[in-house]
Protein backbone atom coordinates (compact mmCIF):
# COMPACT_ATOMS: atom_id res chain seq x y z
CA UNK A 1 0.00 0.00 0.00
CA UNK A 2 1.38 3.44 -1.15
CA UNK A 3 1.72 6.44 1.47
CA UNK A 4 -1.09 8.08 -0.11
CA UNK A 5 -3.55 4.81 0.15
CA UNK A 6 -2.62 4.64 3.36
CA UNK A 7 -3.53 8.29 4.18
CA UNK A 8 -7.02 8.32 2.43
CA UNK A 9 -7.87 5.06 3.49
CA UNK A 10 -10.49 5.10 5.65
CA UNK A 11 -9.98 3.36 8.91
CA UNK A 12 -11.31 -0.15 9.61
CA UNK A 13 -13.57 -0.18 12.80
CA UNK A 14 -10.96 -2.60 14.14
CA UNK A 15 -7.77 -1.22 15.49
CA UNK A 16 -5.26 -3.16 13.65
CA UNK A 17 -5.72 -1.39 10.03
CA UNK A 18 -4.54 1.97 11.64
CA UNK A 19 -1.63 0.80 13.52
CA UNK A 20 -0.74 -0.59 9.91
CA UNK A 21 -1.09 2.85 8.58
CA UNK A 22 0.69 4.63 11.28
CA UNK A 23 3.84 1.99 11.55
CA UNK A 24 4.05 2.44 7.92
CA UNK A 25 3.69 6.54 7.34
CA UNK A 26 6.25 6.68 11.13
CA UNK A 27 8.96 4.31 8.69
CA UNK A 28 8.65 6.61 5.45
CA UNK A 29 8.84 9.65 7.75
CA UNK A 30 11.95 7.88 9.33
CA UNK A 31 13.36 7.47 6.10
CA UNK A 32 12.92 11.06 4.92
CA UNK A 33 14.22 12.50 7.79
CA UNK A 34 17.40 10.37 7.89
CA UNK A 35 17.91 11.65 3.92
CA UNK A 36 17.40 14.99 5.25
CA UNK A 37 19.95 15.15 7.49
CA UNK A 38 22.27 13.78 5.09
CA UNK A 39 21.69 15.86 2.09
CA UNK A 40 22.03 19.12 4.52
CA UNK A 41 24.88 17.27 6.23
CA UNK A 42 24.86 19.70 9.27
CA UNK A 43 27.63 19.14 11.81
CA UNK A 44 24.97 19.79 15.03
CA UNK A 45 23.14 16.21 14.15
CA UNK A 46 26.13 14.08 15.92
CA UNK A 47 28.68 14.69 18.58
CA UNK A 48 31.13 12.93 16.06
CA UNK A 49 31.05 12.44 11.97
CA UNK A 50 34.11 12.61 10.94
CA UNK A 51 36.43 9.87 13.05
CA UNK A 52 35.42 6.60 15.09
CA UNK A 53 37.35 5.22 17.81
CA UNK A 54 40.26 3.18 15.99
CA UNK A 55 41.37 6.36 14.07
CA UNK A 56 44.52 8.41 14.31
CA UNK A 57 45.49 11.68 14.18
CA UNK A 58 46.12 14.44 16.55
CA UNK A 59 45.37 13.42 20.43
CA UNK A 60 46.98 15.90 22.61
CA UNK A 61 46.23 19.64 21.91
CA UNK A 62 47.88 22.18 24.15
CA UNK A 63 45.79 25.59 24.02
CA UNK A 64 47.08 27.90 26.06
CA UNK A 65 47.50 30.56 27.81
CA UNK A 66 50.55 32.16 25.96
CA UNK A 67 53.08 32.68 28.36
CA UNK A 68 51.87 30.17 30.38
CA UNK A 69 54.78 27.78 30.21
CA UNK A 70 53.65 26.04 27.14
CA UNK A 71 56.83 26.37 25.40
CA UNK A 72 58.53 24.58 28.33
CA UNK A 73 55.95 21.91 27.96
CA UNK A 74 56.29 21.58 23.91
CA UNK A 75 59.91 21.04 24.89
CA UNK A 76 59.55 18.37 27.57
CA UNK A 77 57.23 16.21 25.81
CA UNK A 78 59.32 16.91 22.45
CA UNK A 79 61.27 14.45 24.34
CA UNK A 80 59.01 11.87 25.24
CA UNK A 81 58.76 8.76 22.85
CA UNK A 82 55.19 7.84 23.15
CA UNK A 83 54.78 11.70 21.51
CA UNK A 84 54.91 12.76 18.38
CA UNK A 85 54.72 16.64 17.96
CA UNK A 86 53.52 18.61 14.74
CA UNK A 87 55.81 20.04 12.04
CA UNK A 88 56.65 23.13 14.12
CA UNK A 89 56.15 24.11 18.08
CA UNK A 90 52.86 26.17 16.92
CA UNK A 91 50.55 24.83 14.19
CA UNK A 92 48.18 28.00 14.53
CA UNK A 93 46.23 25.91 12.29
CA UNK A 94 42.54 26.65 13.98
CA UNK A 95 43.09 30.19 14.42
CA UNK A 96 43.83 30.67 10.54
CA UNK A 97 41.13 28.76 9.98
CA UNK A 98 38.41 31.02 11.81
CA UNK A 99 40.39 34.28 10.05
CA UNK A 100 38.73 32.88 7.30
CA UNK A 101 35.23 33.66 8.64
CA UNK A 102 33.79 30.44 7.29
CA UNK A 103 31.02 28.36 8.80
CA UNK A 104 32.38 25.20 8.22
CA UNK A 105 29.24 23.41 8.19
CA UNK A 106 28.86 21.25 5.87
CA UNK A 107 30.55 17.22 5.89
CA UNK A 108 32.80 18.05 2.54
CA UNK A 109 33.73 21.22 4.55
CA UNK A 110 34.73 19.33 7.54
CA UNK A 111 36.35 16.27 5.39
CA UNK A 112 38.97 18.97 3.37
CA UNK A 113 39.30 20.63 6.90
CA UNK A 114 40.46 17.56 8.51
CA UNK A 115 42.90 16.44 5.27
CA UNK A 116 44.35 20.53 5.83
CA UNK A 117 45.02 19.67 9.90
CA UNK A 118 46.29 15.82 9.08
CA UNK A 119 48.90 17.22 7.12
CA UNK A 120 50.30 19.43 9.51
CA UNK A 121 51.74 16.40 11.26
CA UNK A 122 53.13 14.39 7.67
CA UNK A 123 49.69 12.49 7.52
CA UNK A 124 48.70 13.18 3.71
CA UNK A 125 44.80 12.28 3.53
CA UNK A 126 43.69 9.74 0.83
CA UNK A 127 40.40 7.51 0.23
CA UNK A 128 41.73 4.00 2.11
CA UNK A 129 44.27 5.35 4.35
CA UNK A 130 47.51 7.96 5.03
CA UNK A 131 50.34 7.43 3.45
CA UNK A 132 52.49 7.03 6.75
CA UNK A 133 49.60 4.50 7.63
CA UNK A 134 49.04 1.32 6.16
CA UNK A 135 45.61 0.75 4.49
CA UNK A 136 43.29 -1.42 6.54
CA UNK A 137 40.41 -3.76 5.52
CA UNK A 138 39.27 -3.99 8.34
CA UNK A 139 35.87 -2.37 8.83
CA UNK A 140 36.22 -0.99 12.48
CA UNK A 141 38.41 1.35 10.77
CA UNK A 142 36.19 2.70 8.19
CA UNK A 143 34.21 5.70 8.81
CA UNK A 144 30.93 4.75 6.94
CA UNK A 145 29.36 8.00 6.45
CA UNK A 146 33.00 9.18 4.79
CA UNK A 147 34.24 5.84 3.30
CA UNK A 148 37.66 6.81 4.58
CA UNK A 149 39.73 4.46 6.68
CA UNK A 150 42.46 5.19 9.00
CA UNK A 151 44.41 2.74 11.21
CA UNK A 152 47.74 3.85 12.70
CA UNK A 153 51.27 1.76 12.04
CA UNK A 154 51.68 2.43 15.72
CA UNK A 155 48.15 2.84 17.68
CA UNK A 156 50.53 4.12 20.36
CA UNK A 157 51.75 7.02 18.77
CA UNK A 158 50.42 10.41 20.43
CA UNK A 159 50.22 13.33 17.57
CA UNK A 160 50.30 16.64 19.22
CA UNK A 161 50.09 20.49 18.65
CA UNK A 162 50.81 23.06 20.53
CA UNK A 163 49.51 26.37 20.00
CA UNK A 164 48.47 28.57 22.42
CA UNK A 165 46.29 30.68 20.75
CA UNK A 166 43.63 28.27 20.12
CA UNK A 167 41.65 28.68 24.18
CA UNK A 168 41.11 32.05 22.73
CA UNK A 169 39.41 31.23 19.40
CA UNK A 170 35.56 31.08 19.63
CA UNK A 171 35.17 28.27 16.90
CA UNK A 172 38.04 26.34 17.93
CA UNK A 173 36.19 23.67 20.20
CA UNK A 174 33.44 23.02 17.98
CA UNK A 175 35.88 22.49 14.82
CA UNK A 176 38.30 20.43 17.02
CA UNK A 177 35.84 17.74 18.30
CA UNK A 178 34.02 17.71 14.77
CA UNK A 179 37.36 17.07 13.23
CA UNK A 180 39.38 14.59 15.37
CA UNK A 181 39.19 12.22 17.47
CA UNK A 182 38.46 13.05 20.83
CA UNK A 183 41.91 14.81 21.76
CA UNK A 184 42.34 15.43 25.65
CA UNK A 185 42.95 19.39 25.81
CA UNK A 186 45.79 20.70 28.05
CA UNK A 187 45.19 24.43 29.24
CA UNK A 188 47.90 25.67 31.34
CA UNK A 189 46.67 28.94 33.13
CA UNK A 190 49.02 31.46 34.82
CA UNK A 191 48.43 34.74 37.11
CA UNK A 192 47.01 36.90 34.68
CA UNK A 193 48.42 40.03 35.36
CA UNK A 194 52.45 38.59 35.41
CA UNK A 195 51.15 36.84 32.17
CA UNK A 196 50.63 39.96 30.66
CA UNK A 197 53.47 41.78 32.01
CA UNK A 198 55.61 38.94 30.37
CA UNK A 199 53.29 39.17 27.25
CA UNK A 200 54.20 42.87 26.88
CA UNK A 201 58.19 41.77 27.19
CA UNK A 202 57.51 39.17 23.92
CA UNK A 203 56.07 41.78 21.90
CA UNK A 204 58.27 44.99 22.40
CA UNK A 205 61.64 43.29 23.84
CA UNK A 206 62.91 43.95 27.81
CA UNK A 207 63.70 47.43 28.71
CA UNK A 208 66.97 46.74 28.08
CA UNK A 209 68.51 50.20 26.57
CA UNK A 210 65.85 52.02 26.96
CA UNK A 211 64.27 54.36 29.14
CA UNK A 212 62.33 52.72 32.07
CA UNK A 213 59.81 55.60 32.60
CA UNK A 214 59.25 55.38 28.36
CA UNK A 215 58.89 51.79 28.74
CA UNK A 216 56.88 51.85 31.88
CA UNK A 217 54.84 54.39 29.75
CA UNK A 218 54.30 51.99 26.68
CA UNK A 219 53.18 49.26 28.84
CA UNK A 220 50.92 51.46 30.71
CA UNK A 221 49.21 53.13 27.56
CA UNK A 222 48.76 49.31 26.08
CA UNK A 223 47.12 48.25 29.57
CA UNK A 224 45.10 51.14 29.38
CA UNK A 225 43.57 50.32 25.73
CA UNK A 226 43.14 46.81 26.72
CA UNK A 227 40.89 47.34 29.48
CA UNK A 228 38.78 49.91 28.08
CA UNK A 229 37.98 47.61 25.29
CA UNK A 230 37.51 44.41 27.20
CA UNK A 231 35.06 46.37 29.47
CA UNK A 232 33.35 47.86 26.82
CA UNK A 233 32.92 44.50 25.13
CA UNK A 234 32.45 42.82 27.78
CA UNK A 235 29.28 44.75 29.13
CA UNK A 236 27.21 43.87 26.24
CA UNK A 237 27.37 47.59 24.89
CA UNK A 238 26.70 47.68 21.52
CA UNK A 239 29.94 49.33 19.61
CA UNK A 240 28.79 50.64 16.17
CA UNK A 241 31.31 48.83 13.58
CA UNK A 242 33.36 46.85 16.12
CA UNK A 243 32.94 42.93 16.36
CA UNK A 244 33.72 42.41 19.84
CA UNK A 245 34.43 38.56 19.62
CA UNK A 246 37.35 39.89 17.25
CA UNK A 247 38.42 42.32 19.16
CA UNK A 248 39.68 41.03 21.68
CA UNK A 249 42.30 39.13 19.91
CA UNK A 250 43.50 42.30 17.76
CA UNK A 251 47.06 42.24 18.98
CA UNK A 252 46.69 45.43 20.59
CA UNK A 253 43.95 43.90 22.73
CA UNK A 254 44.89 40.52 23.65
CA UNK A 255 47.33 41.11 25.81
CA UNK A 256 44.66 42.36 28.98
CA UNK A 257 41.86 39.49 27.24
CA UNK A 258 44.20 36.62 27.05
CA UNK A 259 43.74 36.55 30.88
CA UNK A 260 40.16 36.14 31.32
CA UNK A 261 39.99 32.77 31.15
CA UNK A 262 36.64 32.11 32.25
CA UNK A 263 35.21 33.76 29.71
CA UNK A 264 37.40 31.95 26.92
CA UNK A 265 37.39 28.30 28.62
CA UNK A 266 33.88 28.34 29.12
CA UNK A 267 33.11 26.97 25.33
CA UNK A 268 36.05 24.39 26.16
CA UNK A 269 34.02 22.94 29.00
CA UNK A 270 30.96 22.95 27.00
CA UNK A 271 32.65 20.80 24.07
CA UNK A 272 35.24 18.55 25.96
CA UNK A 273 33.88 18.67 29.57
CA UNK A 274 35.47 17.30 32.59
CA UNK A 275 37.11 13.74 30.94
CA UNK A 276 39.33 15.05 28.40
CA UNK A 277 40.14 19.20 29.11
CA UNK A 278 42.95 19.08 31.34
CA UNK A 279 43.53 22.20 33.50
CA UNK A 280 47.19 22.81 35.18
CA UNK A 281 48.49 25.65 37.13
CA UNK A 282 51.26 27.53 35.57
CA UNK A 283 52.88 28.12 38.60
CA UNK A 284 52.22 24.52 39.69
CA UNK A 285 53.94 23.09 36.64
CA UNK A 286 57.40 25.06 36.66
CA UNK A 287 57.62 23.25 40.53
CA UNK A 288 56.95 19.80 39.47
CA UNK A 289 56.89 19.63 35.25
CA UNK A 290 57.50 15.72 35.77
CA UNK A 291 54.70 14.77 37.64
CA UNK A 292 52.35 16.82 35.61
CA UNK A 293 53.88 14.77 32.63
CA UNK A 294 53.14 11.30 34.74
CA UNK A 295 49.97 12.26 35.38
CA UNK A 296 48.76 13.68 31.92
CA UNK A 297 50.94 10.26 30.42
CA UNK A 298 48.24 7.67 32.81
CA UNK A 299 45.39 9.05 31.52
CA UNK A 300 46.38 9.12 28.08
CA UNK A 301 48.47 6.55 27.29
CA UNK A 302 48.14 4.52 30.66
CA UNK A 303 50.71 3.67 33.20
CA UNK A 304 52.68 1.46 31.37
CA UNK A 305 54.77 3.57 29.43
CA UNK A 306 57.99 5.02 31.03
CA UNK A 307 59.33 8.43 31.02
CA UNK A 308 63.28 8.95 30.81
CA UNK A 309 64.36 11.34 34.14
CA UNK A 310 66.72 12.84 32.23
CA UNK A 311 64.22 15.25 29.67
CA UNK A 312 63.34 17.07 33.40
CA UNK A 313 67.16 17.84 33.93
CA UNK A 314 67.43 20.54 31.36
CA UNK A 315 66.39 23.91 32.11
CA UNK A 316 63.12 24.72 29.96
CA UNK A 317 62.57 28.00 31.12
CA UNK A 318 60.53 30.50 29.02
CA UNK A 319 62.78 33.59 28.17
CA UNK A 320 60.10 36.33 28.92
CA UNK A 321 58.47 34.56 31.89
CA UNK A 322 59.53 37.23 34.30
CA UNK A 323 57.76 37.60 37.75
CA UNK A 324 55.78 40.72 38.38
CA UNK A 325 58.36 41.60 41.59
CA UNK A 326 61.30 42.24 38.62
CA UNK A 327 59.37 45.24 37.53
CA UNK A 328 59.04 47.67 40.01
CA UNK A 329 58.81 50.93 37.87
CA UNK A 330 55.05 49.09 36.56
CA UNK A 331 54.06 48.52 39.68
CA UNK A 332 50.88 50.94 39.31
CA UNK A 333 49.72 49.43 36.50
CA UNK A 334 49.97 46.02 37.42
CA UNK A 335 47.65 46.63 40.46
CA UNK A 336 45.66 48.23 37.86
CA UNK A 337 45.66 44.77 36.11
CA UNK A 338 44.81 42.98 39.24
CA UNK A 339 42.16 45.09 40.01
CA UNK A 340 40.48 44.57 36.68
CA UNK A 341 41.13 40.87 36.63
CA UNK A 342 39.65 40.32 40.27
CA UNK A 343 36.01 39.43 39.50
CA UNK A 344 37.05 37.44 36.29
CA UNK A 345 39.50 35.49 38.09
CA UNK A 346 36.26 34.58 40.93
CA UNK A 347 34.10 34.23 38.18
CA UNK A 348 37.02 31.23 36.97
CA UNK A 349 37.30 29.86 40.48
CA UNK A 350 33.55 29.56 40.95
CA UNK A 351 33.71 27.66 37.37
CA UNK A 352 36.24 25.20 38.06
CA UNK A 353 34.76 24.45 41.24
CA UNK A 354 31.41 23.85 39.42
CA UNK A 355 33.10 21.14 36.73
CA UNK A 356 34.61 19.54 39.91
CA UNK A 357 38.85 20.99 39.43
CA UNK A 358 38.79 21.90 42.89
CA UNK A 359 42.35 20.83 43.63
CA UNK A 360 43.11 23.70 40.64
CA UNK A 361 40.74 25.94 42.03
CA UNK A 362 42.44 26.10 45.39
CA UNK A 363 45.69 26.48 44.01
CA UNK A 364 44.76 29.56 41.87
CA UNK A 365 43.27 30.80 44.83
CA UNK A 366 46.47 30.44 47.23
CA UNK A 367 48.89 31.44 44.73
CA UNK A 368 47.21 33.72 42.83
CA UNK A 369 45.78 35.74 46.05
CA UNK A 370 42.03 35.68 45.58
CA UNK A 371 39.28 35.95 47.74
CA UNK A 372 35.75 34.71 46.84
CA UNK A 373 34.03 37.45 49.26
CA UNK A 374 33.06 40.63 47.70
CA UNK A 375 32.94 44.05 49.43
């Protein structure tokens, strides 16, 4: 019986005629609906599309913050065996890709996105495997809504990137869980107003040779700027011509909004949640880098794999990671940092707290000074 006999039939005075009718118009619904979604191929309709369980590809992604201590940590596990790092310390691969203010929605969108990333790390993207990987028959490693297959040589293997930029990108969590498989997501987050002070240091050199109060001046001016515009942003005022979300990564900006970290890990919790976005203490990690590195190694790659003593003997410390006590002549401004940051920084504790990091919430509190009570 057609759809449309079925829908002018009239019913029988027994009951089993119409659950015939319905069972049959609730299948050709099923059907159409299920060739909806595919012909629109829209991202939302599953938490994964693109990879299944025995694929490879990137599985440790560092975000952030910049001048956090990440490139200590690129260099450290540059050492380890069980990792394999990209082409260079800082793919920047995500943040070029939202420059490019595209949507990204569709499945052939996603499938020449992920072929882009892949080959960031050698892995050269072809129908029935990677040419570093060995082609597999095996179905469990066949995406069937892509007909691509990916099996690793060595499963064991750990592709990483580092680039700190990305915990700043908007569309950066979204495009990483649509387009690999599952990575765990290492934020390292540091005292926000010393990360800026050493920020400022990357981008226009030490003082060295110059005039302090000039210098003092500079930073001042830039701290100045990046707090008027992070308020003003940040308030919900409407700024005729200005995209906020943009904004505050202009490099003139993102020195004061790199530190609100609430605001920019809050999409990161949304997408990864509590199993795989892994949250360390800047200040925690230059005291003890190796047992971060144990602990991140057990719940990736699992206990069994063991870590050479000798990668933690070199001195991996960041060249601009200066403490705020080495600059006296700023010390104005950087209270004027720490006042802004105050109710952002409560606003993070009260987060972590809520996705259950409470061992990282108390050390932000004790080391970075802040009080939860409000005057």
């Amino acid at each position: 019986m057609s759809r449309k006999e079925c829908s002018e039939r009239q019913a029988p005075p027994v009951g089993r005629g119409q659950v015939w009718c319905a069972t049959a118009l609730l299948m050709v619904l099923s059907v159409a609906l299920a060739a909806s979604i595919l012909a629109h191929q829209n991202p939302r309709t599953a938490s994964v599309m693109i990879w299944n369980r025995q694929m490879c590809g990137p599985r440790l992604i560092v975000i952030g913050t910049q001048k956090g201590g990440t490139t200590s940590l690129y260099k450290y596990i540059k050492n380890v065996t069980w990792i394999s790092v990209g082409k260079t310390k800082e793919l920047h691969f995500f943040d070029k890709v939202y420059k490019s203010r595209r949507k990204w929605d569709t499945l052939n969108d996603l499938k020449a996105l992920q072929q882009k990333y892949l080959k960031d790390f050698g892995l050269d993207v072809v129908h029935g495997g990677l040419s570093v990987m060995r082609e597999s028959r095996d179905d469990t490693c066949t995406d069937y809504r892509t007909g691509l297959t990916f099996c690793c040589d060595d499963p064991n293997t750990v592709y990483s990137d580092v680039t700190p930029r990305y915990m700043i990108i908007p569309q950066a969590p979204r495009l990483i869980r649509r387009i690999t498989n599952n990575p765990w997501i290492v934020a390292l987050l540091r005292e926000p107003a010393a990360r800026a002070v050493s920020h400022f240091r990357m981008e226009f050199g030490s003082e060295d040779g110059k005039d302090p109060e000039d210098f003092a001046s500079e930073f001042h001016q830039n701290v100045q700027r990046g707090i008027k515009v992070s308020k003003r942003c940040l308030s919900g005022q409407n700024i005729p011509g200005v995209d906020c979300q943009r904004r505050l990564m202009d490099h003139d900006v993102d020195m004061v909004s790199r530190g609100l970290y609430a605001r920019h890990l809050a999409p990161w919790f949304s997408t990864f949640g509590r199993e795989k976005l892994v949250l360390w203490v800047s200040e925690r990690f230059s005291d003890d880098p190796e047992g971060h590195l144990i602990s991140l190694q057990n719940q990736i790659v699992g206990a069994n794999v063991s870590l050479s003593r000798e990668i933690y003997q070199q001195d991996y410390n960041v060249k601009y990671n200066v403490d705020v006590q080495t600059v006296e002549p700023w010390e104005s401004t950087v209270n004027l940092l720490r006042e802004f940051y105050e109710p952002y920084n409560r606003e993070l504790v009260y987060m972590l707290m809520e996705w259950g990091y409470y061992d990282v919430a108390r050390d932000i509190r004790k080391l970075w000074d802040i009080s939860l009570k409000t005057a």
